[in-house]
C-alpha atoms as a PDB file:
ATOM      1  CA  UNK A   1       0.000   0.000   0.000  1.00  0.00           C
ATOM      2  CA  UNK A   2       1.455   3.468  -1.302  1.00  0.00           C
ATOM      3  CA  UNK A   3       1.132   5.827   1.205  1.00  0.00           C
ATOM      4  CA  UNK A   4       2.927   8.898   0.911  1.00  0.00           C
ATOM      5  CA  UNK A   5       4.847  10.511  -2.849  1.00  0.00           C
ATOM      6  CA  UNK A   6       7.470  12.760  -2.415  1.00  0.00           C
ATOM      7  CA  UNK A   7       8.681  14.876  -5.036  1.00  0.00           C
ATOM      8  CA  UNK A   8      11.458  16.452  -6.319  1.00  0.00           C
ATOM      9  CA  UNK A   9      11.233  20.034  -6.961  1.00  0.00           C
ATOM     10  CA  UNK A  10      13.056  22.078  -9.558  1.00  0.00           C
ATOM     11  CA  UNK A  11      12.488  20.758 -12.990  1.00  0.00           C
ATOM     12  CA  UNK A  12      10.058  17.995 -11.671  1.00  0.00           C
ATOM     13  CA  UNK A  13       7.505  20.273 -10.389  1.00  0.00           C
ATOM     14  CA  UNK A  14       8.975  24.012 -11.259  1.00  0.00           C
ATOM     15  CA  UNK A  15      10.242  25.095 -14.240  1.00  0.00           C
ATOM     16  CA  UNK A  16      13.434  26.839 -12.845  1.00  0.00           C
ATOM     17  CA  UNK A  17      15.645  27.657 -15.697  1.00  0.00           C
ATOM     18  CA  UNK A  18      12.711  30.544 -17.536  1.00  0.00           C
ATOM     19  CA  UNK A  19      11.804  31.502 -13.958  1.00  0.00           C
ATOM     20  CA  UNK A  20      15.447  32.456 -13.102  1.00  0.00           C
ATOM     21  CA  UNK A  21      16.317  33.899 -16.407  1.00  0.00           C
ATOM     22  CA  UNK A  22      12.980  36.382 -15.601  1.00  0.00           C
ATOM     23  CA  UNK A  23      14.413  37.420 -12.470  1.00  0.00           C
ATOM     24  CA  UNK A  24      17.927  37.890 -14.157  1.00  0.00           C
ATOM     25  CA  UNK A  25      16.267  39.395 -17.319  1.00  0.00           C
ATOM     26  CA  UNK A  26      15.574  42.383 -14.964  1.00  0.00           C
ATOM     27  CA  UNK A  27      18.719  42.800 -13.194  1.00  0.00           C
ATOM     28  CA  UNK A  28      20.452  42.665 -16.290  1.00  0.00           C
ATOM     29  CA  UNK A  29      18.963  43.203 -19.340  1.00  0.00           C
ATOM     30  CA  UNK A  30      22.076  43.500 -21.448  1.00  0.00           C
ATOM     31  CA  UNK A  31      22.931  39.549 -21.135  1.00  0.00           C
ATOM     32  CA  UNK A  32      21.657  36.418 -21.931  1.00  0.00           C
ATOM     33  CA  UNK A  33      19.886  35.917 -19.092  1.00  0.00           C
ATOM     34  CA  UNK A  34      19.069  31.901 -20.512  1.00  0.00           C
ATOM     35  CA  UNK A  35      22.698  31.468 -20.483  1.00  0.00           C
ATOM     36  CA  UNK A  36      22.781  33.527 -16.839  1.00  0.00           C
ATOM     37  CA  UNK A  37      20.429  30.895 -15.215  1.00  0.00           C
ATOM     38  CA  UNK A  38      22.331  27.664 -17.061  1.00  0.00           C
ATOM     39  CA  UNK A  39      25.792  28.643 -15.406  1.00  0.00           C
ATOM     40  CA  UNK A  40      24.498  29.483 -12.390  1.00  0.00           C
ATOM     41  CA  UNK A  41      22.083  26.129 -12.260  1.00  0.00           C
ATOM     42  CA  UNK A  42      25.533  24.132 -13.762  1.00  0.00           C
ATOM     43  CA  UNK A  43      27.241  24.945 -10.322  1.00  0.00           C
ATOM     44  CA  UNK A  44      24.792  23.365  -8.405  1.00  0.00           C
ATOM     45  CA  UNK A  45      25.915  19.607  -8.421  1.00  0.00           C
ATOM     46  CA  UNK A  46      29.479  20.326  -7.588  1.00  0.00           C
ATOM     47  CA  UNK A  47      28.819  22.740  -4.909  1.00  0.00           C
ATOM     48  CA  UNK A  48      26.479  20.127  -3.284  1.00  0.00           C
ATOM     49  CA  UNK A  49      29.255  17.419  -4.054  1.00  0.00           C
ATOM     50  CA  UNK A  50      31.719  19.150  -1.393  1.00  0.00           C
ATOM     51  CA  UNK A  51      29.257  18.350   1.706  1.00  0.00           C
ATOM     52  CA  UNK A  52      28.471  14.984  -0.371  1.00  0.00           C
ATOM     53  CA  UNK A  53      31.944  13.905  -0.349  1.00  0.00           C
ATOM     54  CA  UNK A  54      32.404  15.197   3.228  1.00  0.00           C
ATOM     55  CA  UNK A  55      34.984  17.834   2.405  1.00  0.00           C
ATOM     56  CA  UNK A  56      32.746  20.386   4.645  1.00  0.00           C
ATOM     57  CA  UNK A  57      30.210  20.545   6.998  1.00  0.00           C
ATOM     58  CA  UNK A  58      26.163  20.685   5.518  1.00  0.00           C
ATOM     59  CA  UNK A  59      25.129  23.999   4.944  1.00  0.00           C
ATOM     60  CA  UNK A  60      21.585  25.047   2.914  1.00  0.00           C
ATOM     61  CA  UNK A  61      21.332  25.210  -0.361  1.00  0.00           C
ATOM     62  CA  UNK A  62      20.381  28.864  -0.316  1.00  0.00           C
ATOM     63  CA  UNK A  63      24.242  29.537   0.936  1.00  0.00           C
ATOM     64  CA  UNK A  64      25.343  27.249  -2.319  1.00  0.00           C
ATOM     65  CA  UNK A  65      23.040  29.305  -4.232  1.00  0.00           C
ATOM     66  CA  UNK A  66      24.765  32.369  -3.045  1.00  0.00           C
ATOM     67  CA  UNK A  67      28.478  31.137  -3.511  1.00  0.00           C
ATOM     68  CA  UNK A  68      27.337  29.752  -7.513  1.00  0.00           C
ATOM     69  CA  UNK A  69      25.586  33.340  -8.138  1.00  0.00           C
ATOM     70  CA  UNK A  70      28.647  35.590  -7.035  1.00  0.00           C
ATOM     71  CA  UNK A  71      30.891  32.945  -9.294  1.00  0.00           C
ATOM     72  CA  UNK A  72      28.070  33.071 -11.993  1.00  0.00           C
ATOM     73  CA  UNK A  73      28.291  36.959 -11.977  1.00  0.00           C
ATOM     74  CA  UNK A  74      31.631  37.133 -12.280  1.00  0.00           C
ATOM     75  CA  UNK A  75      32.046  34.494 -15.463  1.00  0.00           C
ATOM     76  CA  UNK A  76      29.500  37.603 -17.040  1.00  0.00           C
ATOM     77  CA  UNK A  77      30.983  40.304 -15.393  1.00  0.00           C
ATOM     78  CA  UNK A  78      28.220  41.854 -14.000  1.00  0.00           C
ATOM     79  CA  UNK A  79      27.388  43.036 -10.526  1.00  0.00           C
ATOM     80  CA  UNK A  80      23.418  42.958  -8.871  1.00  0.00           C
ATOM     81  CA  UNK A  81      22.551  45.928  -7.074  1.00  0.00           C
ATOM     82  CA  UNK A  82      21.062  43.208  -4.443  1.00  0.00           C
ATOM     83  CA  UNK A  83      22.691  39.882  -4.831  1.00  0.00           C
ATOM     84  CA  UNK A  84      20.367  38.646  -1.767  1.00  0.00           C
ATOM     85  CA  UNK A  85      17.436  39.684  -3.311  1.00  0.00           C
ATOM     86  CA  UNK A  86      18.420  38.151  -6.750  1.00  0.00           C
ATOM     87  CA  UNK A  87      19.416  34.833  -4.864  1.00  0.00           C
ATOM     88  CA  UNK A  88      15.722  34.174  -4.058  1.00  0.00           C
ATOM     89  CA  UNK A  89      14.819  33.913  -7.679  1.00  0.00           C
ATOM     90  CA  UNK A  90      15.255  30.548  -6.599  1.00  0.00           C
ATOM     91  CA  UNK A  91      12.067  30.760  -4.828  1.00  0.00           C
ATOM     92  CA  UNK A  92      10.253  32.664  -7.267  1.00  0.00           C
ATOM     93  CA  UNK A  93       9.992  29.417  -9.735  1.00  0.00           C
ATOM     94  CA  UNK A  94       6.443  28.651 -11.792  1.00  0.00           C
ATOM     95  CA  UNK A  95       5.271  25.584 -11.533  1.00  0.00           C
ATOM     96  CA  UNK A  96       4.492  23.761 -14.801  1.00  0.00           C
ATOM     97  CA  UNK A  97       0.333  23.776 -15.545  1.00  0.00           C
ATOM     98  CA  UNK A  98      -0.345  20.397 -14.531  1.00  0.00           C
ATOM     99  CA  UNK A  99       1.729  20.570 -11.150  1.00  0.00           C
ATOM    100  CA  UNK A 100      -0.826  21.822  -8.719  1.00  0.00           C
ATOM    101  CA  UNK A 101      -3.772  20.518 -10.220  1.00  0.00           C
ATOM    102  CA  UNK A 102      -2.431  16.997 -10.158  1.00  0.00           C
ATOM    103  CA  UNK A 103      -0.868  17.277  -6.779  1.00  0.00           C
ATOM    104  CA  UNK A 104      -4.447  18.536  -5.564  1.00  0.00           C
ATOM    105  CA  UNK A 105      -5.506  15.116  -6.612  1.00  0.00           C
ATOM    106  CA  UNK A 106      -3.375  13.276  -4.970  1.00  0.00           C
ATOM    107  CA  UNK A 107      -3.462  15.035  -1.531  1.00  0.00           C
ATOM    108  CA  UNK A 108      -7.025  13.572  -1.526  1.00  0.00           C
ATOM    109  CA  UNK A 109      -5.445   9.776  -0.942  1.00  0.00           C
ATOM    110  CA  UNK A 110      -1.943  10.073  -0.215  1.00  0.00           C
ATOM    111  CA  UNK A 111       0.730  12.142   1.854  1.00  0.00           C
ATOM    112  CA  UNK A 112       2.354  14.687  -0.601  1.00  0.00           C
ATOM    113  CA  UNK A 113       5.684  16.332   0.160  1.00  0.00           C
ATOM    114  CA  UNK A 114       8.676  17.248  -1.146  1.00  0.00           C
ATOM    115  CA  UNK A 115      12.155  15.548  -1.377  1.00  0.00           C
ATOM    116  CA  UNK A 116      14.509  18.227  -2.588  1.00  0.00           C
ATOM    117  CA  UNK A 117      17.819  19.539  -2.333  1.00  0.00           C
ATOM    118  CA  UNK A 118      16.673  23.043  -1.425  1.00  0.00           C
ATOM    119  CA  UNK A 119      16.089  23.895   2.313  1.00  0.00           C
ATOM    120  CA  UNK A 120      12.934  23.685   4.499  1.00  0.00           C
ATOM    121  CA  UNK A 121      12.239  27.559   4.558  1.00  0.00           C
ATOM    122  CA  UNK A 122      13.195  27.591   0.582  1.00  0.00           C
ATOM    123  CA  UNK A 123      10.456  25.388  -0.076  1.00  0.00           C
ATOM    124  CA  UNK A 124       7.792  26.808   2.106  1.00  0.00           C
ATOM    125  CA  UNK A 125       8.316  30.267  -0.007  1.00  0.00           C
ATOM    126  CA  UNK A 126       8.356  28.759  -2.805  1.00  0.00           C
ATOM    127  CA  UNK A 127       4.807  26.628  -2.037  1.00  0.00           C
ATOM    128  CA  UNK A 128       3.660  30.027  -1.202  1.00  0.00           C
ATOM    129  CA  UNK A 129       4.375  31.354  -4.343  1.00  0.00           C
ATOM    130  CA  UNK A 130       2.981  28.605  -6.636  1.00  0.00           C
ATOM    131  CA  UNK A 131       0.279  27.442  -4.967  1.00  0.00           C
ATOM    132  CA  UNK A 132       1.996  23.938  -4.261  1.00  0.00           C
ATOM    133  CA  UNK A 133      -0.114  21.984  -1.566  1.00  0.00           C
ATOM    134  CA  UNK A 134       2.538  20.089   0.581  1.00  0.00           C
ATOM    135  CA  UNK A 135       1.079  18.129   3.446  1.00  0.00           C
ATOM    136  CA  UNK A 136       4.437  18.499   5.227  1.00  0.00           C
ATOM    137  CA  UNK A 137       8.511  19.207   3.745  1.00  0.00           C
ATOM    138  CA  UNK A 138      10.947  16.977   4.324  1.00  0.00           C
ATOM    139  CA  UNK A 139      14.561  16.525   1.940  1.00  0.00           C
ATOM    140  CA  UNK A 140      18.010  18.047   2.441  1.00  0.00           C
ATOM    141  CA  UNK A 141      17.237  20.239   5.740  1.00  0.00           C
ATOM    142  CA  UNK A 142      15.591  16.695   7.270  1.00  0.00           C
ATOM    143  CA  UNK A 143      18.496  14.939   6.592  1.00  0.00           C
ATOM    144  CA  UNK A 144      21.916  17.508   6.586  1.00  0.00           C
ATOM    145  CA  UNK A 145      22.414  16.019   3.139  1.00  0.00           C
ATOM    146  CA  UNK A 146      21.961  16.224  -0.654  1.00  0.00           C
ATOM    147  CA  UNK A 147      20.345  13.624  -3.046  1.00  0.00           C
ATOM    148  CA  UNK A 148      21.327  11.414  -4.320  1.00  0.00           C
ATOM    149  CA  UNK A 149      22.532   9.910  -0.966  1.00  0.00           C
ATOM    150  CA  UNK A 150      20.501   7.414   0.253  1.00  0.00           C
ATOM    151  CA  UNK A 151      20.146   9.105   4.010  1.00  0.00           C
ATOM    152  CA  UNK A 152      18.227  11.792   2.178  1.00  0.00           C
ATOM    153  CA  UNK A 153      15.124   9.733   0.841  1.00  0.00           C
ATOM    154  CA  UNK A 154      15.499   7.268   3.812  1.00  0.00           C
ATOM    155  CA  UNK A 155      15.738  10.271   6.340  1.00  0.00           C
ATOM    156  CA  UNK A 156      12.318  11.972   4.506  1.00  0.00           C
ATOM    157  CA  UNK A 157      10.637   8.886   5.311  1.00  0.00           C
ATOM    158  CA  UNK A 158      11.111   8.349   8.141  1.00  0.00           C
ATOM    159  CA  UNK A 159       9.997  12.039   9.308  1.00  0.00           C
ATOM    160  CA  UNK A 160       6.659  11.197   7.825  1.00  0.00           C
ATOM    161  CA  UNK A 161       6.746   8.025   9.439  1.00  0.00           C
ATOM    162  CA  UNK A 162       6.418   5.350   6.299  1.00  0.00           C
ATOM    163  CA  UNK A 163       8.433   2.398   5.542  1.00  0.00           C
ATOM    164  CA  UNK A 164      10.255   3.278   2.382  1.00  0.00           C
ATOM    165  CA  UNK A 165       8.507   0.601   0.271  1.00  0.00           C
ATOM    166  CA  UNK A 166       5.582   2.580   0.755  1.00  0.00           C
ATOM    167  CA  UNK A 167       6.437   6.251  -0.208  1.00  0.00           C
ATOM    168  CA  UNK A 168       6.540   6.986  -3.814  1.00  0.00           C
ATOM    169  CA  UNK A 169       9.690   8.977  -4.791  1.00  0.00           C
ATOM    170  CA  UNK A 170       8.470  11.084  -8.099  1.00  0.00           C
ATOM    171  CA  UNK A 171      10.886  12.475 -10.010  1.00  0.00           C
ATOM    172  CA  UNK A 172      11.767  13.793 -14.090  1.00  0.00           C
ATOM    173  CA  UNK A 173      15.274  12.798 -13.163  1.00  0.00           C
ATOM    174  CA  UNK A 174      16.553   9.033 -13.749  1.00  0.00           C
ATOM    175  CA  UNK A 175      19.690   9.098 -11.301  1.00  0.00           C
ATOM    176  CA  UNK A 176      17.236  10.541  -8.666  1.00  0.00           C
ATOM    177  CA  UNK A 177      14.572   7.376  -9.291  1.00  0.00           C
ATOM    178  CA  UNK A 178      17.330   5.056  -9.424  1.00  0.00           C
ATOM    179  CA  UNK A 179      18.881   6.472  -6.312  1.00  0.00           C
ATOM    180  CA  UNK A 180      15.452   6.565  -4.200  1.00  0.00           C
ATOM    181  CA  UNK A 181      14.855   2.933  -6.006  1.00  0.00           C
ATOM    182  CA  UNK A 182      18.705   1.666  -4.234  1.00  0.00           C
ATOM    183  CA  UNK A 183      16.652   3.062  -0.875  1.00  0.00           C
ATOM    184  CA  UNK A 184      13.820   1.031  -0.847  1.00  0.00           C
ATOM    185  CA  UNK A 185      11.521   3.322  -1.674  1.00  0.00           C
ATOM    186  CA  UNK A 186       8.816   2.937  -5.242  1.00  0.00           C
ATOM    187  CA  UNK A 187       9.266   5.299  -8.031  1.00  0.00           C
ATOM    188  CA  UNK A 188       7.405   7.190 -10.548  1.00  0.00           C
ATOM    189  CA  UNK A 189       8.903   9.270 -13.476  1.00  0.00           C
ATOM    190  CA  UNK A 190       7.189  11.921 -14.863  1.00  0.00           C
ATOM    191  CA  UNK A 191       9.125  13.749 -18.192  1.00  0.00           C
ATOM    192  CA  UNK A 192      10.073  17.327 -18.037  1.00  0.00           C
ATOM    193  CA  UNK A 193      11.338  17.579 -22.064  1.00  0.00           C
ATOM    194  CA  UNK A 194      12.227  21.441 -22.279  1.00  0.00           C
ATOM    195  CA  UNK A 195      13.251  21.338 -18.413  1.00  0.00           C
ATOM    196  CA  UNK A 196      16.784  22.403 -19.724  1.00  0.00           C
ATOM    197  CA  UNK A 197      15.411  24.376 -22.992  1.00  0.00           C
ATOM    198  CA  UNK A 198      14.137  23.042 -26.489  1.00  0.00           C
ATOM    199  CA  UNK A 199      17.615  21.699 -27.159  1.00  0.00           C
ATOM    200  CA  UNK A 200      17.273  18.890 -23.926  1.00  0.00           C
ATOM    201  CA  UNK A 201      19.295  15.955 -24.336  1.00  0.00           C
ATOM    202  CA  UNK A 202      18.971  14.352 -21.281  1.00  0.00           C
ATOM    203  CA  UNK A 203      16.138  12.273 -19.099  1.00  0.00           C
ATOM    204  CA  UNK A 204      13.460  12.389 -22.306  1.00  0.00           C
ATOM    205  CA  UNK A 205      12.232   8.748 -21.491  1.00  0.00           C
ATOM    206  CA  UNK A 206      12.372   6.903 -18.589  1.00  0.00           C
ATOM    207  CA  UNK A 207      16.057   4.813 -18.325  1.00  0.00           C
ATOM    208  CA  UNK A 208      14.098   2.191 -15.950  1.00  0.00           C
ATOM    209  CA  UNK A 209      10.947   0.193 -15.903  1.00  0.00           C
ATOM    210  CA  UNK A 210       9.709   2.363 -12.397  1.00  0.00           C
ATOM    211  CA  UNK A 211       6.820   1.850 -11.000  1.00  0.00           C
ATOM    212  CA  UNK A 212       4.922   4.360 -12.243  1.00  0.00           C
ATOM    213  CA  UNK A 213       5.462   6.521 -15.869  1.00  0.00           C
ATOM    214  CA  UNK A 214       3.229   9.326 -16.217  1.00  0.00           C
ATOM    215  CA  UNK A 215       2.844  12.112 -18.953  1.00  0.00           C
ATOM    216  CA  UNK A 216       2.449  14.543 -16.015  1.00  0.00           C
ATOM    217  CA  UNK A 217       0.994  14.951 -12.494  1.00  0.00           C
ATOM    218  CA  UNK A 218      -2.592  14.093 -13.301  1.00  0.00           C
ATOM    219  CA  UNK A 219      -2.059  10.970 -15.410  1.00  0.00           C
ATOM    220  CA  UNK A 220       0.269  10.087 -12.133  1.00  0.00           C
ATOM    221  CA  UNK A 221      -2.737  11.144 -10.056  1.00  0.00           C
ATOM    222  CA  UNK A 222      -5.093   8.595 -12.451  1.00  0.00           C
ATOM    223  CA  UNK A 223      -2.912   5.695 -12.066  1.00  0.00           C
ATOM    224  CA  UNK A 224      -3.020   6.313  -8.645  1.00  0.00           C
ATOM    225  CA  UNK A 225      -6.410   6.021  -8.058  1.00  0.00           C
END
């Protein structure tokens, strides 16, 4: 019996890369602000890989954020009258059309959170923002680690009190499915094709027979039921 999902967030449920490049579009017109939000979301996985690897102490993603945009700025040579305020872009991020609807759907049978790399108070501004309707947010902050180590998915469930085989990690990311999969937990794969731009090359189909593959949140909501 399935009884919670928890969900990555940015490119599963958000789309972050025309979100950001909005925010940086106003700071600074005169660039590519596309090519802005791609550097500065291509830092990401090796900032998080230091506290990974153990080569320093956990600290939020909004500080990793922070580090990446003042290296991201100075790769375009530009300066933000507010870098703080241009940091939380990151919690300005639209959530694609059939997000909230479909997790709507869901609440009405299961536990719906999510499993991401960004921290506790990150999310909850960024549910306020799009509407998202999280019974509860666990991830990262829960467990003083970043996907895709296993303490991270194993750590979420256990703060909403599930065995893993019973929480449904969601994800439009293969290495995250496989990952939650190596924890115990079920999986469901969802496709985000222009996640990264027209030009994507990467996660188009699902790399796995998961448990669930869904078109988008309400087909996953459907199979569900």
């Amino acid at each position: 019996m399935i009884e919670a999902l928890i969900f990555d967030v940015f490119g599963t449920c958000v789309d972050w890369r025309n979100s950001v490049a909005r925010d940086v579009s106003e700071c600074f017109p005169q660039i590519d602000a596309l090519a802005f939000a791609d550097h500065w979301r291509g830092l990401y996985q090796p900032a998080m890989e230091t506290i990974r690897s153990g080569s320093r102490d956990y600290v939020k993603l909004d500080e990793l954020h922070l580090m990446n945009l003042r290296a991201t700025c100075e790769a375009f040579s530009v300066t933000p009258r507010n870098e703080t305020e241009l940091n939380r872009a990151w919690e300005r991020l639209d959530p694609w059309s059939d997000v909230v609807p479909g997790l709507t759907m869901i609440k009405r049978s299961h536990i719906i959170a999510p499993c991401s790399n960004g921290s506790i108070g990150l999310m909850t501004r960024l549910a306020k923002y799009g509407g998202l309707p999280w019974d509860a947010i666990v991830g990262a902050d829960i467990a003083k680690d970043y996907k895709p180590k296993p303490i991270t998915y194993l750590a979420s469930c256990d703060a909403l009190q599930c065995r893993p085989e019973r929480v449904v990690m969601v994800a439009a990311h293969n290495d995250d499915l496989a990952a939650a999969r190596s924890a115990g937990l079920k999986t469901a794969f969802v496709s985000r094709p222009t996640e990264h731009g027209t030009n994507q090359m990467t996660d188009l189909e699902p790399s796995e027979v998961w448990d669930f593959i869904a078109t988008d949140f309400i087909d996953l909501a459907r199979q569900l039921a």
